[in-house]
C-alpha atoms as a PDB file:
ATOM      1  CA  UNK A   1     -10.777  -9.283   6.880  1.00  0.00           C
ATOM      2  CA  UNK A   2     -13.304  -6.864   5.243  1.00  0.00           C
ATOM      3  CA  UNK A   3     -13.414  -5.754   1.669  1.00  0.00           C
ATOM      4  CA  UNK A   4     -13.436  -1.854   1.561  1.00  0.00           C
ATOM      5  CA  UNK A   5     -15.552  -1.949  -1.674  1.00  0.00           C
ATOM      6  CA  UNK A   6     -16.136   1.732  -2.162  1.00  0.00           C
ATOM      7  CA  UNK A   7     -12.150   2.064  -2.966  1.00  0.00           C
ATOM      8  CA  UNK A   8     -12.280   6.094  -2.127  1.00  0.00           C
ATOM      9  CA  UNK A   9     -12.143   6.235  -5.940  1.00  0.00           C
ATOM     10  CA  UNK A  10     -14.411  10.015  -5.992  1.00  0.00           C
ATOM     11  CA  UNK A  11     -12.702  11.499  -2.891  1.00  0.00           C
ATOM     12  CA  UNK A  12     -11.498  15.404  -3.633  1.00  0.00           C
ATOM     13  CA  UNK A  13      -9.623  17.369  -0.958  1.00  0.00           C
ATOM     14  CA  UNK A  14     -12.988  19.228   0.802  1.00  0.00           C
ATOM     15  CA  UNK A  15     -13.918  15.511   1.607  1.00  0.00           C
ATOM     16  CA  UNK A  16     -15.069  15.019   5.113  1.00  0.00           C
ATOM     17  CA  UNK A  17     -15.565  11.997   6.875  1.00  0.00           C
ATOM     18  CA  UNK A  18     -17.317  11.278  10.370  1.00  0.00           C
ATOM     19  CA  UNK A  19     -16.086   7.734  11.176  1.00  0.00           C
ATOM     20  CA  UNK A  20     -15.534   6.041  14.418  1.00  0.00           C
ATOM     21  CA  UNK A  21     -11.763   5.778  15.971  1.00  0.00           C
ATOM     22  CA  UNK A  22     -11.404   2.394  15.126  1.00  0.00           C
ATOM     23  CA  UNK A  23      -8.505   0.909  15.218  1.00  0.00           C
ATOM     24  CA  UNK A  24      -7.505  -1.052  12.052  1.00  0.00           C
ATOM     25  CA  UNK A  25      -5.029  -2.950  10.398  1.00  0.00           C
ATOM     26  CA  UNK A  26      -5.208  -2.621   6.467  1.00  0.00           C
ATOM     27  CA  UNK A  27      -3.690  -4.094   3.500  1.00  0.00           C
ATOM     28  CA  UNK A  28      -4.236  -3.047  -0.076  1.00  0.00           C
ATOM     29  CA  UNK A  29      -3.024  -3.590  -3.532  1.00  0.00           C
ATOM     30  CA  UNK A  30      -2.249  -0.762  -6.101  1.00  0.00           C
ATOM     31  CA  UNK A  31      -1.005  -1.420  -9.472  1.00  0.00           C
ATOM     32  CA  UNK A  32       0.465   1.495 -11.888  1.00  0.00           C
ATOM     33  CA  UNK A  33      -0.404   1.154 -15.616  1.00  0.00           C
ATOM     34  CA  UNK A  34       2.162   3.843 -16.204  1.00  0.00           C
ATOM     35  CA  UNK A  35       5.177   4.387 -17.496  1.00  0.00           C
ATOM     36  CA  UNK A  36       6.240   6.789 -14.432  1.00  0.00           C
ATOM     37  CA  UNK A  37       6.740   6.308 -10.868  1.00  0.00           C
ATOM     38  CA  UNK A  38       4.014   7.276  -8.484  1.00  0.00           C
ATOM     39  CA  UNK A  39       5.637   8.856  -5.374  1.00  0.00           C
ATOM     40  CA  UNK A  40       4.207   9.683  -1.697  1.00  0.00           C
ATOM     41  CA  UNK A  41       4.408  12.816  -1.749  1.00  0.00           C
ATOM     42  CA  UNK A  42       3.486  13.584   2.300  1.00  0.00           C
ATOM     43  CA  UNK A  43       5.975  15.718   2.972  1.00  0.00           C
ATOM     44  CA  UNK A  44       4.540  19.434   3.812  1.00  0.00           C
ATOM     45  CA  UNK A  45       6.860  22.359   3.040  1.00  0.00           C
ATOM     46  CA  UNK A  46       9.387  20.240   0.852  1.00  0.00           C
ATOM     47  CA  UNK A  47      10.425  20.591  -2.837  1.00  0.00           C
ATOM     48  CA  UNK A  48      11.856  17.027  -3.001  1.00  0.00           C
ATOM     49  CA  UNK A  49       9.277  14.868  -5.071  1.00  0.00           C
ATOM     50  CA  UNK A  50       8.840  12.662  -2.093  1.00  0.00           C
ATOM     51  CA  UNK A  51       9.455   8.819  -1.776  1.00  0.00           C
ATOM     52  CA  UNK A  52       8.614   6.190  -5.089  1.00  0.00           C
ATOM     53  CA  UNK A  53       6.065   3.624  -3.358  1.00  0.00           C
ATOM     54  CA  UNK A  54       4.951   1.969  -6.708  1.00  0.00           C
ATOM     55  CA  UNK A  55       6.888   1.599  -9.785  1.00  0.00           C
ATOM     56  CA  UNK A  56       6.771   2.433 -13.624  1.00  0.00           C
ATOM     57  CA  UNK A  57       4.339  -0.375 -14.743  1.00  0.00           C
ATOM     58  CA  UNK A  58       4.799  -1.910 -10.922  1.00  0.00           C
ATOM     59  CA  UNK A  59       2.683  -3.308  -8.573  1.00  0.00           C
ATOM     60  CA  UNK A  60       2.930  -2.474  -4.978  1.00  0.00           C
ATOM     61  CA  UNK A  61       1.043  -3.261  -1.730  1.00  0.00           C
ATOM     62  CA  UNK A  62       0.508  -0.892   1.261  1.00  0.00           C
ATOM     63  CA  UNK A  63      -0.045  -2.527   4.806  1.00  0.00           C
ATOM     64  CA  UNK A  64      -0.113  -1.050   8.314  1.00  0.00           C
ATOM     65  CA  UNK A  65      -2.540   0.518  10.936  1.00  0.00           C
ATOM     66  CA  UNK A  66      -5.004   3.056  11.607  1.00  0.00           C
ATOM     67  CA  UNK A  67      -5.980   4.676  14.912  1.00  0.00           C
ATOM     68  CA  UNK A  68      -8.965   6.682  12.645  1.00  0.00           C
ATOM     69  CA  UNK A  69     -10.189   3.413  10.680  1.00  0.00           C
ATOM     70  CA  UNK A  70      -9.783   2.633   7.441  1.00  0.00           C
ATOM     71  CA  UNK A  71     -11.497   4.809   5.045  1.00  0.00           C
ATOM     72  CA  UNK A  72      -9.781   8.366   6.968  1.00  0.00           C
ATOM     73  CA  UNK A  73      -6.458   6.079   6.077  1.00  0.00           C
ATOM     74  CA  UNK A  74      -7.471   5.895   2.281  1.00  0.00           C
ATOM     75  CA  UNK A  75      -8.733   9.711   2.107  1.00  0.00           C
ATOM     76  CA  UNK A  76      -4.598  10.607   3.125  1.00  0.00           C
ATOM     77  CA  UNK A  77      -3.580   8.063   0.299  1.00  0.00           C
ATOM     78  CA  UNK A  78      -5.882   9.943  -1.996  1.00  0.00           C
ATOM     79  CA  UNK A  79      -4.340  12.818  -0.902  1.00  0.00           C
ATOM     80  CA  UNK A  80      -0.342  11.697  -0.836  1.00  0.00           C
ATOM     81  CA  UNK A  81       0.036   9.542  -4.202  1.00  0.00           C
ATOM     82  CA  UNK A  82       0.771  11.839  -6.951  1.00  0.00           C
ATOM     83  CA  UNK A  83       2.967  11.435  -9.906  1.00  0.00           C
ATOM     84  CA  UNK A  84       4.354  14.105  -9.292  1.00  0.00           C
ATOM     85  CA  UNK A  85       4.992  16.430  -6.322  1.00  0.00           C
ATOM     86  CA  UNK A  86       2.748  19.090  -7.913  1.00  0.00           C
ATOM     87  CA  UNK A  87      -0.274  18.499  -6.028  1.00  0.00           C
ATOM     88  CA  UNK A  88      -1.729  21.514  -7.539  1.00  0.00           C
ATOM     89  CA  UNK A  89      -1.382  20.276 -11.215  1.00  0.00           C
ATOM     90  CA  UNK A  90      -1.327  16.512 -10.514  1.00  0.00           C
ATOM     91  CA  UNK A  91      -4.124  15.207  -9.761  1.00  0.00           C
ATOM     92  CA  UNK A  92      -4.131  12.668  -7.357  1.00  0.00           C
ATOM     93  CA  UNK A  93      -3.130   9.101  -8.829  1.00  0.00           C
ATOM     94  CA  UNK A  94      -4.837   7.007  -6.241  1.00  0.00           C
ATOM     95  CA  UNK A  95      -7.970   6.556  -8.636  1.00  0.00           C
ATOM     96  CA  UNK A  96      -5.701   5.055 -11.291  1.00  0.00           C
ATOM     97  CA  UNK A  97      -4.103   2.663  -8.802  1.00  0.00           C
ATOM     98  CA  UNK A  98      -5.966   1.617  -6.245  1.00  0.00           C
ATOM     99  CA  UNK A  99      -7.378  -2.072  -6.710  1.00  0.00           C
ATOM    100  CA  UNK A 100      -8.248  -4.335  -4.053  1.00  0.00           C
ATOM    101  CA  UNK A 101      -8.231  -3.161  -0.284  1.00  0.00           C
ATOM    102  CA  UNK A 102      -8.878  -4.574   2.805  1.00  0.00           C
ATOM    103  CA  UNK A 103      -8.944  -4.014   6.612  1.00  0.00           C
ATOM    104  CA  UNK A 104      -9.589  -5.715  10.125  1.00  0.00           C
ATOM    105  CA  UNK A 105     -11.098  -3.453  12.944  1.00  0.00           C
ATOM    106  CA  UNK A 106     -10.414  -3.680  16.691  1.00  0.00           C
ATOM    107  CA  UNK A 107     -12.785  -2.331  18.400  1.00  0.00           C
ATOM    108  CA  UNK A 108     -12.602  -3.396  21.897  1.00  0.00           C
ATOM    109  CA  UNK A 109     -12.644  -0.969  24.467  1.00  0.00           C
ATOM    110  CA  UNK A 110      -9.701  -2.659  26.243  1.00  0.00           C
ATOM    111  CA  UNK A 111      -7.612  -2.718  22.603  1.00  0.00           C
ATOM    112  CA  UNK A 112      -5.282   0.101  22.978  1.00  0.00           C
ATOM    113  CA  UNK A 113      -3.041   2.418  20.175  1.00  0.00           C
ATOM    114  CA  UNK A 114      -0.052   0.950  21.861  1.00  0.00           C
ATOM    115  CA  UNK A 115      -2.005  -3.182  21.461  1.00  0.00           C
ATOM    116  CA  UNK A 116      -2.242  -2.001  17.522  1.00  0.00           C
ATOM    117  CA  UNK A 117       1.090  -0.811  17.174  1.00  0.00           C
ATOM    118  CA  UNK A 118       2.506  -4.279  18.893  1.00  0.00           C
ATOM    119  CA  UNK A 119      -0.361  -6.028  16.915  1.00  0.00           C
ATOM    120  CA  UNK A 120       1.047  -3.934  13.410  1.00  0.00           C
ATOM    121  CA  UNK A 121       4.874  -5.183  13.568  1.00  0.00           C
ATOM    122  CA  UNK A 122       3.437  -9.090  13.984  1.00  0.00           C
ATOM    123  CA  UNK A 123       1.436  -8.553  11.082  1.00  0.00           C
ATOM    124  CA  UNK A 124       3.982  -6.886   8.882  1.00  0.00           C
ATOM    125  CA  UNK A 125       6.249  -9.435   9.921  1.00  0.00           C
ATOM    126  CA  UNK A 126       3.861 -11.634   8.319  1.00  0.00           C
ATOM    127  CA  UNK A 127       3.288 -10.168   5.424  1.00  0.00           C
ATOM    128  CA  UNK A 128       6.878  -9.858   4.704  1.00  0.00           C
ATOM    129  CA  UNK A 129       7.843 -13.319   5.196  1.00  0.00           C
ATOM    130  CA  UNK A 130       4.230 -14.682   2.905  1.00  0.00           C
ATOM    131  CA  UNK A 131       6.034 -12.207  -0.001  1.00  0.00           C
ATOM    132  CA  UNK A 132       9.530 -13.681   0.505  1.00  0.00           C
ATOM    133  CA  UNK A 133       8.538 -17.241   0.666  1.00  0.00           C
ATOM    134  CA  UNK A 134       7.158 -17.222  -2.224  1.00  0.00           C
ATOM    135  CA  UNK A 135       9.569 -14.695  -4.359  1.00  0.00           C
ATOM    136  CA  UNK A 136       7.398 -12.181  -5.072  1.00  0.00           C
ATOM    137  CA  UNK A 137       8.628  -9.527  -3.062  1.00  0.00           C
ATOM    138  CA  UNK A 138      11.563  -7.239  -4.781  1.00  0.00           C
ATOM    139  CA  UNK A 139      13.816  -7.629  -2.085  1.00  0.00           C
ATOM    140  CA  UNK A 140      14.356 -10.738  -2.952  1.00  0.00           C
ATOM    141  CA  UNK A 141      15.778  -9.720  -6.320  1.00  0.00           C
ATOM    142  CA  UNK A 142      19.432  -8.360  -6.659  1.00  0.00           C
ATOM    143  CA  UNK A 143      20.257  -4.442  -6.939  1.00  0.00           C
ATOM    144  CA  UNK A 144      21.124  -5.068 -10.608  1.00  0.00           C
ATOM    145  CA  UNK A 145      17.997  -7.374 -11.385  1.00  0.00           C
ATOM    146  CA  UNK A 146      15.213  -4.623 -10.401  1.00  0.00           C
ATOM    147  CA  UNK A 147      17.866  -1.750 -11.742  1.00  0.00           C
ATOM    148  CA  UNK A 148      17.353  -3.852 -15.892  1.00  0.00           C
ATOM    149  CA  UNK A 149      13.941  -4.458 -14.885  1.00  0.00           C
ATOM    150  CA  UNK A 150      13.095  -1.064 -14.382  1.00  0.00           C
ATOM    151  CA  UNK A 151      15.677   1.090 -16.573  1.00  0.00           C
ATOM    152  CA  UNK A 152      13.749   4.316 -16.554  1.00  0.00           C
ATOM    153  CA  UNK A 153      14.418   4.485 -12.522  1.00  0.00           C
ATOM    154  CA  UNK A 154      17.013   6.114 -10.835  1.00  0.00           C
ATOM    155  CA  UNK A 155      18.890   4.627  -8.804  1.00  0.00           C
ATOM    156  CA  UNK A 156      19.495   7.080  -5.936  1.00  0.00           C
ATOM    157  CA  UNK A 157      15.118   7.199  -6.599  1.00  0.00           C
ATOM    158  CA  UNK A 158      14.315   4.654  -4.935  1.00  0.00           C
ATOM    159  CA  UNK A 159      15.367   1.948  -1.916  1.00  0.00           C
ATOM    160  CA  UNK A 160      14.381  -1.114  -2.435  1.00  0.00           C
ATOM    161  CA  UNK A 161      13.002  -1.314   1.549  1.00  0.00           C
ATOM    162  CA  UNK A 162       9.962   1.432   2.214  1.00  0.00           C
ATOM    163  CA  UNK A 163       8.726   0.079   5.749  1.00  0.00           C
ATOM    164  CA  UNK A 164       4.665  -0.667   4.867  1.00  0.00           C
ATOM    165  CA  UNK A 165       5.266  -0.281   1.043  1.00  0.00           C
ATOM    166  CA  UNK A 166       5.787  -3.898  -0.529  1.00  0.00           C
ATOM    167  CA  UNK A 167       7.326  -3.358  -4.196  1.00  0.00           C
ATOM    168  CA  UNK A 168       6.088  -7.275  -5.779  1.00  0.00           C
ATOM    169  CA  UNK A 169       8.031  -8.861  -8.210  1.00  0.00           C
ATOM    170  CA  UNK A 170       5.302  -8.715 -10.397  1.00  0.00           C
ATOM    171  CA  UNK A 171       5.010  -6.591 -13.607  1.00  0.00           C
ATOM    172  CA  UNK A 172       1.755  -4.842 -15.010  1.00  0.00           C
ATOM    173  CA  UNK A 173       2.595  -7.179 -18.188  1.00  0.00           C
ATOM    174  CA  UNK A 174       1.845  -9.883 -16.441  1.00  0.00           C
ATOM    175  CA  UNK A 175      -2.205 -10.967 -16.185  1.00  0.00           C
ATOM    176  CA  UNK A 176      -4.024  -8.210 -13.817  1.00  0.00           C
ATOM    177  CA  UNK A 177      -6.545 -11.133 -12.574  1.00  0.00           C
ATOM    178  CA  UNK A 178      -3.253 -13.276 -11.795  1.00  0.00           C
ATOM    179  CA  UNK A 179      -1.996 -10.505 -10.167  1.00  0.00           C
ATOM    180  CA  UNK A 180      -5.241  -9.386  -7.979  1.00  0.00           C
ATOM    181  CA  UNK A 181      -5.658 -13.541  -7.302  1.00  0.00           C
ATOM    182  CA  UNK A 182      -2.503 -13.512  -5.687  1.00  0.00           C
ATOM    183  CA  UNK A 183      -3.521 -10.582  -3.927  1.00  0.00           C
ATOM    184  CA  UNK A 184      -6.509 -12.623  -2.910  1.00  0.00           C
ATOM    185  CA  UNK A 185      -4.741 -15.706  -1.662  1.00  0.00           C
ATOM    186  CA  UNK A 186      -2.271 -13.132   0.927  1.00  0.00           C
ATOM    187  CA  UNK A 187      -5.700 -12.205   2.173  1.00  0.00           C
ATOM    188  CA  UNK A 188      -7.052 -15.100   2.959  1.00  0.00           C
ATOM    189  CA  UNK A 189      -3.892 -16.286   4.001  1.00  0.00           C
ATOM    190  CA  UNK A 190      -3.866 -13.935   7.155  1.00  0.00           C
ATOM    191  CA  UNK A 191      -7.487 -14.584   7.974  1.00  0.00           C
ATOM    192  CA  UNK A 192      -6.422 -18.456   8.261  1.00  0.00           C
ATOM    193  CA  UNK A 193      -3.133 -17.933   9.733  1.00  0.00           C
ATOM    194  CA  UNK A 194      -3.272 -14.593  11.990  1.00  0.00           C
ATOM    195  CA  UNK A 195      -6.660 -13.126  12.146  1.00  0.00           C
ATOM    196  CA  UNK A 196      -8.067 -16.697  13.480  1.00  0.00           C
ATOM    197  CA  UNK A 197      -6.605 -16.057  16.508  1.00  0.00           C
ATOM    198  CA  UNK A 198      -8.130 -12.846  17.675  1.00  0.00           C
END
């Protein structure tokens, strides 16, 4: 996989990118040094606040695939993660969270949108099961467990299950460079164990 070292960190709304179509899968890591939720707030034309993807002091990752590669994918993140649903007052929390990200292009003629879709549930499937193995994904935790560990949530806020948002059982009190080196090892896990086979 390929470190996207430029992050998106200085991306405003009148950003334009030219980039090629390529296809991509990408996984990236996002932790939130606040005390509030940070919510996708995607929906267009809808006063709800939108979905929580990372949690009050949480740490979440986002995996999935891109038919416009992976740096059009991070300009919509930009765009989407707010603390709010104010997008007009809030300014965009993606440069506060945003850590680590990475991405692996297809870009075989022959490699269709319908190949990356099929290609996207194996590796989600993958990711999922790395998290659960090793108990850091909050699934594995009962509804009470996350509910104490997070008190400030609501409960009809957020589902525990947010199809390529990972909530880890991690905590921003734990050690950030623990945290990013676990990242790290998930990465180089699926360039050992699925990349290696493309």
């Amino acid at each position: 996989m390929i470190e996207d070292t430029m992050l998106v960190r200085e991306i405003n709304q009148e950003t334009h990118v030219l980039e090629s179509s390529d296809k991509v899968l990408y996984i990236v890591l996002y932790i939130n040094k606040r005390e509030i939720s940070v919510r996708d707030s995607n929906r267009q034309n809808d006063d709800s606040l939108g979905k929580v993807v990372i949690l009050p002091n949480g740490v979440s990752i986002k995996h999935g695939k891109s038919e416009r590669g992976n740096f059009n994918r991070r300009i919509l993140d930009f765009k989407h993660l707010r603390y709010n649903n104010m997008a007009n007052e809030d300014p965009s929390a993606y440069p506060d969270v945003i850590r680590k990200s990475f991405y692996q292009g297809f870009n075989r003629r022959d490699f269709s949108n319908e190949d990356l879709k099929n290609l996207e549930k194996r590796f989600n499937t993958v990711i999922k099961n790395y998290l659960s193995n090793r108990n850091l994904d909050i699934n594995n935790l009962r509804r009470a467990d996350w509910i104490n560990r997070y008190p400030e949530l609501q409960v009809e806020d957020f589902r525990l299950r947010r199809g390529d948002w990972r909530q880890l059982n991690l905590h921003i009190g734990d050690n950030e460079d623990e945290i990013t080196t676990i990242f790290d090892n998930l990465v180089t896990y699926l360039d050992n164990n699925f990349f290696s086979i493309f």
